[in-house]
N, C-alpha and C. Protein backbone atom coordinates (compact mmCIF):
# COMPACT_ATOMS: atom_id res chain seq x y z
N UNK A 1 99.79 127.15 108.49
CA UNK A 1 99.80 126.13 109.54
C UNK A 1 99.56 124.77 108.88
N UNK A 2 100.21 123.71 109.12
CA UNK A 2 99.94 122.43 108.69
C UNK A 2 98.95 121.49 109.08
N UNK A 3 98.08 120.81 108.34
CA UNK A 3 97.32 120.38 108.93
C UNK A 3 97.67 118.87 109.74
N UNK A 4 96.75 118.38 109.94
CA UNK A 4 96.85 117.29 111.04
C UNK A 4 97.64 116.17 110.20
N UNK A 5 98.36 115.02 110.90
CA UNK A 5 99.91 113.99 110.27
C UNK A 5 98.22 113.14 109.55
N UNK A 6 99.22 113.21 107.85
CA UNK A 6 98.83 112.31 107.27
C UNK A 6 99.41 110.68 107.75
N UNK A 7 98.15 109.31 107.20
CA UNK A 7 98.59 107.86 107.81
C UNK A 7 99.96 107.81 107.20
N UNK A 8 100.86 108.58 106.01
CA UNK A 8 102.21 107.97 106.16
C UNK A 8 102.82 108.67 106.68
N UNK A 9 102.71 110.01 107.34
CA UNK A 9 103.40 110.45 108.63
C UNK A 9 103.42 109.62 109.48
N UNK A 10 102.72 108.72 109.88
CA UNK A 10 102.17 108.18 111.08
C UNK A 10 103.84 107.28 111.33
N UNK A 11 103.15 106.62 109.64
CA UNK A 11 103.99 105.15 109.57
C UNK A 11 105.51 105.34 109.12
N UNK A 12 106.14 106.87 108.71
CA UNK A 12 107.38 107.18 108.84
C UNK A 12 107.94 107.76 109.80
N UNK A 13 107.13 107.99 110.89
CA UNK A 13 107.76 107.99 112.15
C UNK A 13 107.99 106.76 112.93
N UNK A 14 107.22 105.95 112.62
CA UNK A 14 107.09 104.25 113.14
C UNK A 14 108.61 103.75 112.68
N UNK A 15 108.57 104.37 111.48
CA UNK A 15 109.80 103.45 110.99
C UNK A 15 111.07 104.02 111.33
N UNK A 16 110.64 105.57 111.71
CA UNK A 16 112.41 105.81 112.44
C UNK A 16 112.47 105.15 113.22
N UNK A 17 111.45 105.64 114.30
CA UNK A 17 111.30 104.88 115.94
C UNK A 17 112.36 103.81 116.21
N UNK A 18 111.57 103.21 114.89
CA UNK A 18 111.97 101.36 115.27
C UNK A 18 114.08 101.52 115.22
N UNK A 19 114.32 102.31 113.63
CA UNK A 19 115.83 102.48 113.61
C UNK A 19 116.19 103.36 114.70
N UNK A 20 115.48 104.15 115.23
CA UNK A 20 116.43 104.99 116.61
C UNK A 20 116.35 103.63 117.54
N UNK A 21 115.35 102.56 118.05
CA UNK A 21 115.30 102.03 118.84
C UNK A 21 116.60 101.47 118.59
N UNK A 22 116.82 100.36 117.59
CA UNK A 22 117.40 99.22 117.55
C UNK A 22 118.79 100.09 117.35
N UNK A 23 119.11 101.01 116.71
CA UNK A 23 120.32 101.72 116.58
C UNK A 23 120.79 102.13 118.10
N UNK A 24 120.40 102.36 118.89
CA UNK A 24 120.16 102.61 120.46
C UNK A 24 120.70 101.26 121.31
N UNK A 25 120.09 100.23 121.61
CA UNK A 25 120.62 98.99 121.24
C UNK A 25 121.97 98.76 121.22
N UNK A 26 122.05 98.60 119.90
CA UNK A 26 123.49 98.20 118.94
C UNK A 26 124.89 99.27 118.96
N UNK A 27 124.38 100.29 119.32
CA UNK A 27 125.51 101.66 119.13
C UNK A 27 126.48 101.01 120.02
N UNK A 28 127.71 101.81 118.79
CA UNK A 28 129.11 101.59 120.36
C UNK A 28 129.06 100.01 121.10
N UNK A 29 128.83 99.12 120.67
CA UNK A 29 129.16 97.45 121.31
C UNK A 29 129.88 96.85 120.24
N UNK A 30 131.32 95.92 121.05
CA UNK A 30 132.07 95.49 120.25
C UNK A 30 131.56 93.99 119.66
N UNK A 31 132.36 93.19 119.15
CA UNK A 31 131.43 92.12 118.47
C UNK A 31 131.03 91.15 119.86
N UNK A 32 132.07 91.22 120.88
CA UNK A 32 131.75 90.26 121.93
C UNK A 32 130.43 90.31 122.54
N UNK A 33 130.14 91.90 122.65
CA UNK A 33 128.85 92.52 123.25
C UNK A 33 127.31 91.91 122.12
N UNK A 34 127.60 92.09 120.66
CA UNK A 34 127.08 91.99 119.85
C UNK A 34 126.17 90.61 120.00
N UNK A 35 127.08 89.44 120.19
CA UNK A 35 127.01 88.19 119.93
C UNK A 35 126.65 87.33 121.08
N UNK A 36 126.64 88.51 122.57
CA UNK A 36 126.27 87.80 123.71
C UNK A 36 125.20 87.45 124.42
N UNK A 37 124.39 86.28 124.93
CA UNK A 37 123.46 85.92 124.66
C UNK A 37 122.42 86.01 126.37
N UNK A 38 122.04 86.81 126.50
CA UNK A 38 122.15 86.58 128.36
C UNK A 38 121.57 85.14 128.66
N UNK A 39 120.80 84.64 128.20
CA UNK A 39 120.47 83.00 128.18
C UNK A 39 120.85 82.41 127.23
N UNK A 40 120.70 81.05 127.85
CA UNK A 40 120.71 79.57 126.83
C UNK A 40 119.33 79.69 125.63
N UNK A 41 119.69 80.05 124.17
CA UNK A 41 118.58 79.85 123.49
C UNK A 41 118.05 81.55 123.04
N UNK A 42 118.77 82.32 123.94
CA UNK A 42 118.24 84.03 123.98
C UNK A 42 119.06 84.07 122.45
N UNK A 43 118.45 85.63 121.99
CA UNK A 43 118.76 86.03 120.72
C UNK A 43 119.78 87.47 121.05
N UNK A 44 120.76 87.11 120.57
CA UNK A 44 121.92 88.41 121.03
C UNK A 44 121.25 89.48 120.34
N UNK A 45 121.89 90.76 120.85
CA UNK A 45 121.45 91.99 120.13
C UNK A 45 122.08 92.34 118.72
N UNK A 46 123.38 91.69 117.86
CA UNK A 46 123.34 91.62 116.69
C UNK A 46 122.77 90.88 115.72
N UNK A 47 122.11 89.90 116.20
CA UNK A 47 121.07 89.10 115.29
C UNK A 47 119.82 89.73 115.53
N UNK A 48 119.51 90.53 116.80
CA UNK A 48 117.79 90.90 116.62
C UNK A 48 118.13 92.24 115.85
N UNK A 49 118.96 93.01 115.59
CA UNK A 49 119.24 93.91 114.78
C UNK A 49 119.26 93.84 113.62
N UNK A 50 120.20 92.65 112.90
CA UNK A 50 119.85 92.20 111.77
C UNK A 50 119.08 91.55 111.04
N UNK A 51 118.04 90.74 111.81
CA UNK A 51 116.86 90.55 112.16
C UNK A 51 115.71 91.35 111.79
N UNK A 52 115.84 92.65 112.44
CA UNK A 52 114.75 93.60 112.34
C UNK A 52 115.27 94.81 110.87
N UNK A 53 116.37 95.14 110.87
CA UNK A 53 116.90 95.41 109.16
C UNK A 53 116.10 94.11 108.23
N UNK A 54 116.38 93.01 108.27
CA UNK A 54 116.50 92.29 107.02
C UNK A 54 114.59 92.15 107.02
N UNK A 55 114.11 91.56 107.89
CA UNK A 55 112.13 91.42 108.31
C UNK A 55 112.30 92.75 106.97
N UNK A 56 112.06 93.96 107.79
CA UNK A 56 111.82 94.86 106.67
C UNK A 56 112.47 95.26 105.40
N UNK A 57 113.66 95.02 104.92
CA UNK A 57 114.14 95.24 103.81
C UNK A 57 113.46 93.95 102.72
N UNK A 58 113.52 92.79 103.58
CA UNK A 58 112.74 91.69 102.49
C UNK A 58 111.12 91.85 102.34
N UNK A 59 111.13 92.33 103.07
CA UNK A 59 109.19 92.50 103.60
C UNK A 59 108.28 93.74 102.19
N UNK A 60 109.62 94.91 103.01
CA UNK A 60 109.39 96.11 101.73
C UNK A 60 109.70 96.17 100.76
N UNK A 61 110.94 95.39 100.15
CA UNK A 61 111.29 95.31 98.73
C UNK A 61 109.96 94.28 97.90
N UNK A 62 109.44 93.51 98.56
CA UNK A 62 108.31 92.39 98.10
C UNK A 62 107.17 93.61 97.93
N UNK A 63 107.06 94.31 98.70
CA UNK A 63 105.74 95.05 98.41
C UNK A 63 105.99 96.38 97.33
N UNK A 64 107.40 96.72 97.65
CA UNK A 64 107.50 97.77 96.22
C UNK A 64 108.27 97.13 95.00
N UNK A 65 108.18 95.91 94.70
CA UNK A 65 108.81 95.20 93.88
C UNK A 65 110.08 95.51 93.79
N UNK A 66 110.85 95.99 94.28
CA UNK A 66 112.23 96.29 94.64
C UNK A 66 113.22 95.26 95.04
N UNK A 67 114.65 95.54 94.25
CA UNK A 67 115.25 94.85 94.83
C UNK A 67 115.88 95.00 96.45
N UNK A 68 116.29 94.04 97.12
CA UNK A 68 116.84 94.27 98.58
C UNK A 68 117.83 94.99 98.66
N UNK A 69 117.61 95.76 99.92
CA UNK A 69 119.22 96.39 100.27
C UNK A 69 120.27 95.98 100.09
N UNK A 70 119.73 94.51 100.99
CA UNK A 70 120.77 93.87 100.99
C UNK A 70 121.77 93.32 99.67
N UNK A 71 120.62 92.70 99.11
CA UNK A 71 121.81 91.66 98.16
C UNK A 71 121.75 93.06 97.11
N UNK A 72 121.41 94.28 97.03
CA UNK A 72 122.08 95.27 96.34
C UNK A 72 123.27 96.10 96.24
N UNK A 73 123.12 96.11 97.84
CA UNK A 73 124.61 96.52 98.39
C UNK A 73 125.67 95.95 98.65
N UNK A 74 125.37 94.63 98.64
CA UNK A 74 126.66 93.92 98.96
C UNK A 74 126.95 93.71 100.59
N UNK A 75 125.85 93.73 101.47
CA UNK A 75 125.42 93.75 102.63
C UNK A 75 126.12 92.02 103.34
N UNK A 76 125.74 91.86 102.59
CA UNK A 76 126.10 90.32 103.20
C UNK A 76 127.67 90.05 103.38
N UNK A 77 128.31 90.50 102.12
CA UNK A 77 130.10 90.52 102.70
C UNK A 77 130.22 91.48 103.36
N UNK A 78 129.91 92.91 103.29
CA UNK A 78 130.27 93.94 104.45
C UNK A 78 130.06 93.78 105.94
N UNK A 79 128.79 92.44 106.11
CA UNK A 79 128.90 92.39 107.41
C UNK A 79 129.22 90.89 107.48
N UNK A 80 130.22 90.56 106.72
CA UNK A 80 130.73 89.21 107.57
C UNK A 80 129.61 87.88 107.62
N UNK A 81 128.68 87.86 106.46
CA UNK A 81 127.76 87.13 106.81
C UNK A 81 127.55 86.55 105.62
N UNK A 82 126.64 85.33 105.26
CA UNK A 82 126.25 84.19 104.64
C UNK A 82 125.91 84.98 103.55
N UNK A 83 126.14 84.57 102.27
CA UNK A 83 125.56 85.16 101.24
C UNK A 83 124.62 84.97 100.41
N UNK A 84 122.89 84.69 101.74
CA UNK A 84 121.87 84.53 101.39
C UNK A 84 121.00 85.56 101.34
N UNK A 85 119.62 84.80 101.03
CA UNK A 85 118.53 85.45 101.44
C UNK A 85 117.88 85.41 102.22
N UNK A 86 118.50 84.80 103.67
CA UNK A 86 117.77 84.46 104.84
C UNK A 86 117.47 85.70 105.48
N UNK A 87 116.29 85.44 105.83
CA UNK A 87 116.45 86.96 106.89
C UNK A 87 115.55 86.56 108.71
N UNK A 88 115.94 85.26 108.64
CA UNK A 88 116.31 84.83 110.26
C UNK A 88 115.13 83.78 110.93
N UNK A 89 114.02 84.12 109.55
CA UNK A 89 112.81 83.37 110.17
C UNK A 89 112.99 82.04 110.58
N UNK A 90 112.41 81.50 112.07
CA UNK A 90 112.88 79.96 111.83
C UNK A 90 114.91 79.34 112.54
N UNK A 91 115.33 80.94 112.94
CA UNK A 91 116.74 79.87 113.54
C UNK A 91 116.45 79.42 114.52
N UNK A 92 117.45 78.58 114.59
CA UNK A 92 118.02 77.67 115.54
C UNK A 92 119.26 78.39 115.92
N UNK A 93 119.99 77.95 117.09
CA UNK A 93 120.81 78.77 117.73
C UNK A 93 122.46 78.61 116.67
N UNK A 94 122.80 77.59 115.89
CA UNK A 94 123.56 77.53 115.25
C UNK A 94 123.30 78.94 114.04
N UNK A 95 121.96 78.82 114.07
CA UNK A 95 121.48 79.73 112.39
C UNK A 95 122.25 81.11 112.91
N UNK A 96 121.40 81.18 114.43
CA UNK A 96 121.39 82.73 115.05
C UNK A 96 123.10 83.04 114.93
N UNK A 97 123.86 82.22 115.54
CA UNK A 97 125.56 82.41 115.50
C UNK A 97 126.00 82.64 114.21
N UNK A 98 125.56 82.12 112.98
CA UNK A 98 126.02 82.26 111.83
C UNK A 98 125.84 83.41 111.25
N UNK A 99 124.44 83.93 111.59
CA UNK A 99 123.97 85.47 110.96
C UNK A 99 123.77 86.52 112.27
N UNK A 100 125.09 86.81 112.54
CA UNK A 100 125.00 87.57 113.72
C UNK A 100 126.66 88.15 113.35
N UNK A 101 126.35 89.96 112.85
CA UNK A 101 127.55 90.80 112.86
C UNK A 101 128.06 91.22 114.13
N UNK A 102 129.25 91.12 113.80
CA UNK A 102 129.88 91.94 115.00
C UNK A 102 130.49 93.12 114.58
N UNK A 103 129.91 93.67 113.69
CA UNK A 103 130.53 95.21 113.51
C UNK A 103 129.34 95.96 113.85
N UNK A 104 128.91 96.68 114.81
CA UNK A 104 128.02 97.82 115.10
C UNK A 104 127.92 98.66 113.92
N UNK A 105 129.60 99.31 113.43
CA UNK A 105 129.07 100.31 112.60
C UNK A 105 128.46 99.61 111.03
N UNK A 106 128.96 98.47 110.79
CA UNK A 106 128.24 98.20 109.40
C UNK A 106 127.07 98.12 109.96
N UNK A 107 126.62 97.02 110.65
CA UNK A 107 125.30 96.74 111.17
C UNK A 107 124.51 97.60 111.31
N UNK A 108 124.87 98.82 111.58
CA UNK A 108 123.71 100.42 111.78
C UNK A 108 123.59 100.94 110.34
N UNK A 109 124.68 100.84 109.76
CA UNK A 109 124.77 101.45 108.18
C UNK A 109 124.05 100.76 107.44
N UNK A 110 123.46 99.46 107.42
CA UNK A 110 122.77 98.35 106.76
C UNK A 110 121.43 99.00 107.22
N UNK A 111 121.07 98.98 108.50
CA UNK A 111 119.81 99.72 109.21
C UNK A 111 119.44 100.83 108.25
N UNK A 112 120.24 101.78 108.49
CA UNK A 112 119.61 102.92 107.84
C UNK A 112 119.47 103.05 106.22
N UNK A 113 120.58 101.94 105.67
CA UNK A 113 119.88 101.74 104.10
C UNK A 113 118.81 101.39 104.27
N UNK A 114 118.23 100.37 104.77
CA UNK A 114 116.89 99.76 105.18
C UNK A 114 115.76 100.97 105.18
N UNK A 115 115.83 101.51 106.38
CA UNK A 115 115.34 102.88 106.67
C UNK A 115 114.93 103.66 105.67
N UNK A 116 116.40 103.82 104.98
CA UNK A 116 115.79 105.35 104.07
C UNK A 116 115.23 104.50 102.61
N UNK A 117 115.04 103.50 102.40
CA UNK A 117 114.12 102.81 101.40
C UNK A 117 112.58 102.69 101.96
N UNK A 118 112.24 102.38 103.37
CA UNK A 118 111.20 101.81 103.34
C UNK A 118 110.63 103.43 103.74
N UNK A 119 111.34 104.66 104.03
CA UNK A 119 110.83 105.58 104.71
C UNK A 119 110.23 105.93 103.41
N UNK A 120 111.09 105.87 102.22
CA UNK A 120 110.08 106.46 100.82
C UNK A 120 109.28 105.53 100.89
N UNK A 121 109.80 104.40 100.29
CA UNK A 121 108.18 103.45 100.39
C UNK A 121 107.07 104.42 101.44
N UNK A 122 107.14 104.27 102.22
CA UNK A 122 105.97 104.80 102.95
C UNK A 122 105.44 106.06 102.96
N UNK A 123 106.13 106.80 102.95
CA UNK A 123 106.03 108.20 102.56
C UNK A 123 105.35 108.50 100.88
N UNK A 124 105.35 107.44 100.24
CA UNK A 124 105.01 107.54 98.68
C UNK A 124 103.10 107.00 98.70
N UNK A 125 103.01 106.16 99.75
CA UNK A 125 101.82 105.54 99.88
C UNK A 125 100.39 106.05 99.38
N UNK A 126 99.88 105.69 98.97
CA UNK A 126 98.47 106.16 98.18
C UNK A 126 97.86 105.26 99.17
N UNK A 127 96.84 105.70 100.14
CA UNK A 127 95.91 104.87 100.75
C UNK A 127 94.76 104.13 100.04
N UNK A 128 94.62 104.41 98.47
CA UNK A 128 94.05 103.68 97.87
C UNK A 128 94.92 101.91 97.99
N UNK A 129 96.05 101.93 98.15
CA UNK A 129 96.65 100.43 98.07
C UNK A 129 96.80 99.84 99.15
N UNK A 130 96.17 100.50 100.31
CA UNK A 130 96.05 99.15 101.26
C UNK A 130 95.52 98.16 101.56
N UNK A 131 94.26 98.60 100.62
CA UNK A 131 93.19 96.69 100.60
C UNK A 131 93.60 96.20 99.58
N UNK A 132 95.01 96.34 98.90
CA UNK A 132 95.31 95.58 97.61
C UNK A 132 95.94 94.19 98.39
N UNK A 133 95.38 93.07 97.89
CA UNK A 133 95.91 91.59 98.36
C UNK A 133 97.22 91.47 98.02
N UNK A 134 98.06 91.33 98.64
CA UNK A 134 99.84 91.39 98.83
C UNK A 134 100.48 89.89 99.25
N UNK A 135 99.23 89.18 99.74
CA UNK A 135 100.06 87.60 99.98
C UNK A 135 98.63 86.72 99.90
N UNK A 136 98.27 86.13 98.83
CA UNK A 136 96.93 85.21 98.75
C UNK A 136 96.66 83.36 99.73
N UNK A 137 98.98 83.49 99.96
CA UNK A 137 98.62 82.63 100.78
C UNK A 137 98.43 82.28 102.32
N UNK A 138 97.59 83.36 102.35
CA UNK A 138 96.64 83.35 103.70
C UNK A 138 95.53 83.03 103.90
N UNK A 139 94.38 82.58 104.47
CA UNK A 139 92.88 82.83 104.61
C UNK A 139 92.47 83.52 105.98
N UNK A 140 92.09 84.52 105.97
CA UNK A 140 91.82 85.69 104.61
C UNK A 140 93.49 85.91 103.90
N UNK A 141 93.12 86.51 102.72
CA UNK A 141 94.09 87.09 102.08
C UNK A 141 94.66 87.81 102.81
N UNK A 142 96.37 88.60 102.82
CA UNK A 142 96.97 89.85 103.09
C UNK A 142 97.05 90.69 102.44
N UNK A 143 95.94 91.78 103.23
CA UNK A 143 96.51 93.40 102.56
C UNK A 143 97.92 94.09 102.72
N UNK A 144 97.80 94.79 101.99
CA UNK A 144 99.15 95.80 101.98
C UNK A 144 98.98 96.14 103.25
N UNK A 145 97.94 96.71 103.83
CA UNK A 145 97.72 97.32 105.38
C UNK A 145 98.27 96.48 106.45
N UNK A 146 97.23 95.31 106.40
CA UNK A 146 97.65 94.19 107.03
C UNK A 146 99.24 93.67 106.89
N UNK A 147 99.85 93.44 105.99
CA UNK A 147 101.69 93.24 105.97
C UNK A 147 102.71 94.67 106.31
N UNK A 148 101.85 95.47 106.08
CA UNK A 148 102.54 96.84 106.89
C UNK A 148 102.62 96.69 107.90
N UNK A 149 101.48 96.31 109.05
CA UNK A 149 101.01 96.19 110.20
C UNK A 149 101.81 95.37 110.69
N UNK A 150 101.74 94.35 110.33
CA UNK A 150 103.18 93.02 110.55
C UNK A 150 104.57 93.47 110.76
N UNK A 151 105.13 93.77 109.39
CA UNK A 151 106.31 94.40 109.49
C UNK A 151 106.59 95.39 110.42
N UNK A 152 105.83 96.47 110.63
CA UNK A 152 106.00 97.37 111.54
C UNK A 152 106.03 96.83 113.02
N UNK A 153 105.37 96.05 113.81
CA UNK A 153 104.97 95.43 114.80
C UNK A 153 106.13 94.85 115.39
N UNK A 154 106.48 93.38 114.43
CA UNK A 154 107.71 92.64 114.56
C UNK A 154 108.91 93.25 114.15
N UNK A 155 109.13 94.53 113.97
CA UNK A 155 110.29 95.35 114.27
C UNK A 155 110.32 95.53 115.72
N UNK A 156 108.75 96.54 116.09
CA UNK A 156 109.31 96.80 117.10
C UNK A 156 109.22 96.04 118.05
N UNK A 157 109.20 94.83 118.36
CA UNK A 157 109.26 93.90 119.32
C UNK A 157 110.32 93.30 119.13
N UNK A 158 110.89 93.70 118.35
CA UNK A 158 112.71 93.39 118.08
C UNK A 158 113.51 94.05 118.46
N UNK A 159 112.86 95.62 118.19
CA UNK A 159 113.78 96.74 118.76
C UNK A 159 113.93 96.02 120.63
N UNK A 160 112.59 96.41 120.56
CA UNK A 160 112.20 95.97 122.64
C UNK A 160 112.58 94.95 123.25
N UNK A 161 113.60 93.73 122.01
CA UNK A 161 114.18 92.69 122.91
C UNK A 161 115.89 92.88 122.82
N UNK A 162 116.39 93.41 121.70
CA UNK A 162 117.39 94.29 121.58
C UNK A 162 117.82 95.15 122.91
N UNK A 163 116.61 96.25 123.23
CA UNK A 163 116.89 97.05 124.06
C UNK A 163 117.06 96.45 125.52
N UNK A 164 116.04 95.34 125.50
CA UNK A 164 116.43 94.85 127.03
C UNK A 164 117.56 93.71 126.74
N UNK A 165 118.18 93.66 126.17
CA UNK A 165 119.40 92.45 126.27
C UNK A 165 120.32 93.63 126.34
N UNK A 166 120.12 94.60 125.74
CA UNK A 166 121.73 95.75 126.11
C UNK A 166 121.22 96.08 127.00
N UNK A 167 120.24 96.27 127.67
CA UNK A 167 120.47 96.53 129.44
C UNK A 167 120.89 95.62 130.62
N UNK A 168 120.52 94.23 130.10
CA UNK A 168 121.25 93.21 130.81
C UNK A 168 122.36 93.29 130.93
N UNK A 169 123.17 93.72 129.27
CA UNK A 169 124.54 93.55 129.30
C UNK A 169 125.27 94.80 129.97
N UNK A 170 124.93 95.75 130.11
CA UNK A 170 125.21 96.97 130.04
C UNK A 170 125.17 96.80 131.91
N UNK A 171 124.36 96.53 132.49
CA UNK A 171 124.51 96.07 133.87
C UNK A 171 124.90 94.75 134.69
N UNK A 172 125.58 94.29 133.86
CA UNK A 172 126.29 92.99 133.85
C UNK A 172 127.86 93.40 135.75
């Protein structure tokens, strides 16, 4: 019998969650759906998607010294997009239009590279490294715990604005 979910069970189910959420979302919508905004200033569901991919692929490659999915894979021409390192903090509605795919299926396939990197990351975790200081320019410092906590969080409040803009649209 197995015993009770170790903390990176916890936090590799967190991290499907978040890709079933936002993959849920995004599935099956063409780019029009992708890019549509139900308000003036709202964030379409292919930018909070790519959004919540890129938060964690830049977030987790910084903490496992890794390079990004992205600019590893070639992410940025496959989905039609800028060939930076932005990963959204800070747009403005011009930014949001610029980094916003309209291909669902790359856009999910980018996700789950994301995914199956940070799921090892997490799954590899030694709970000895979560009070290791990971960003000094804070006061207090950031732990590994503490920027896990982050990352994980502001996914899923990405997934949850994702999900309610495809229900807007979806009952349009």
């Amino acid at each position: 019998m197995p015993g009770p979910p170790t903390f990176t069970d916890v936090l590799v189910d967190l991290a499907g969650r978040i890709r079933e959420a936002t993959a849920a979302a995004a599935a099956g919508l063409d780019g029009e759906a992708l890019a549509w905004r139900p308000a003036a200033g709202a964030n379409p569901i292919g930018w909070l998607a790519w959004h919540t991919a890129r938060i964690q692929d830049d977030h987790i490659a910084d903490l496992a010294g890794a390079t990004q999915v992205y600019a590893d894979g070639g992410w940025a021409a496959r989905l039609g997009l800028p060939a930076d390192t932005d990963i959204g903090y800070g747009h403005d509605d011009a930014d949001v239009d610029a980094h916003c795919p309209t291909d669902a299926e790359v856009l999910l396939a980018y996700l789950d590279a994301v995914t199956a990197v940070t799921t090892r990351f997490l799954a590899d975790l030694d709970a000895d490294v979560l009070g290791r200081i990971v960003d000094e320019r804070w006061d207090p410092p950031v732990t590994m715990a503490v920027r896990l906590a982050s990352i994980l969080t502001d996914n899923l409040q990405h997934a949850g604005q994702a999900a309610y803009v495809r229900g807007v649209w979806d009952s349009r």
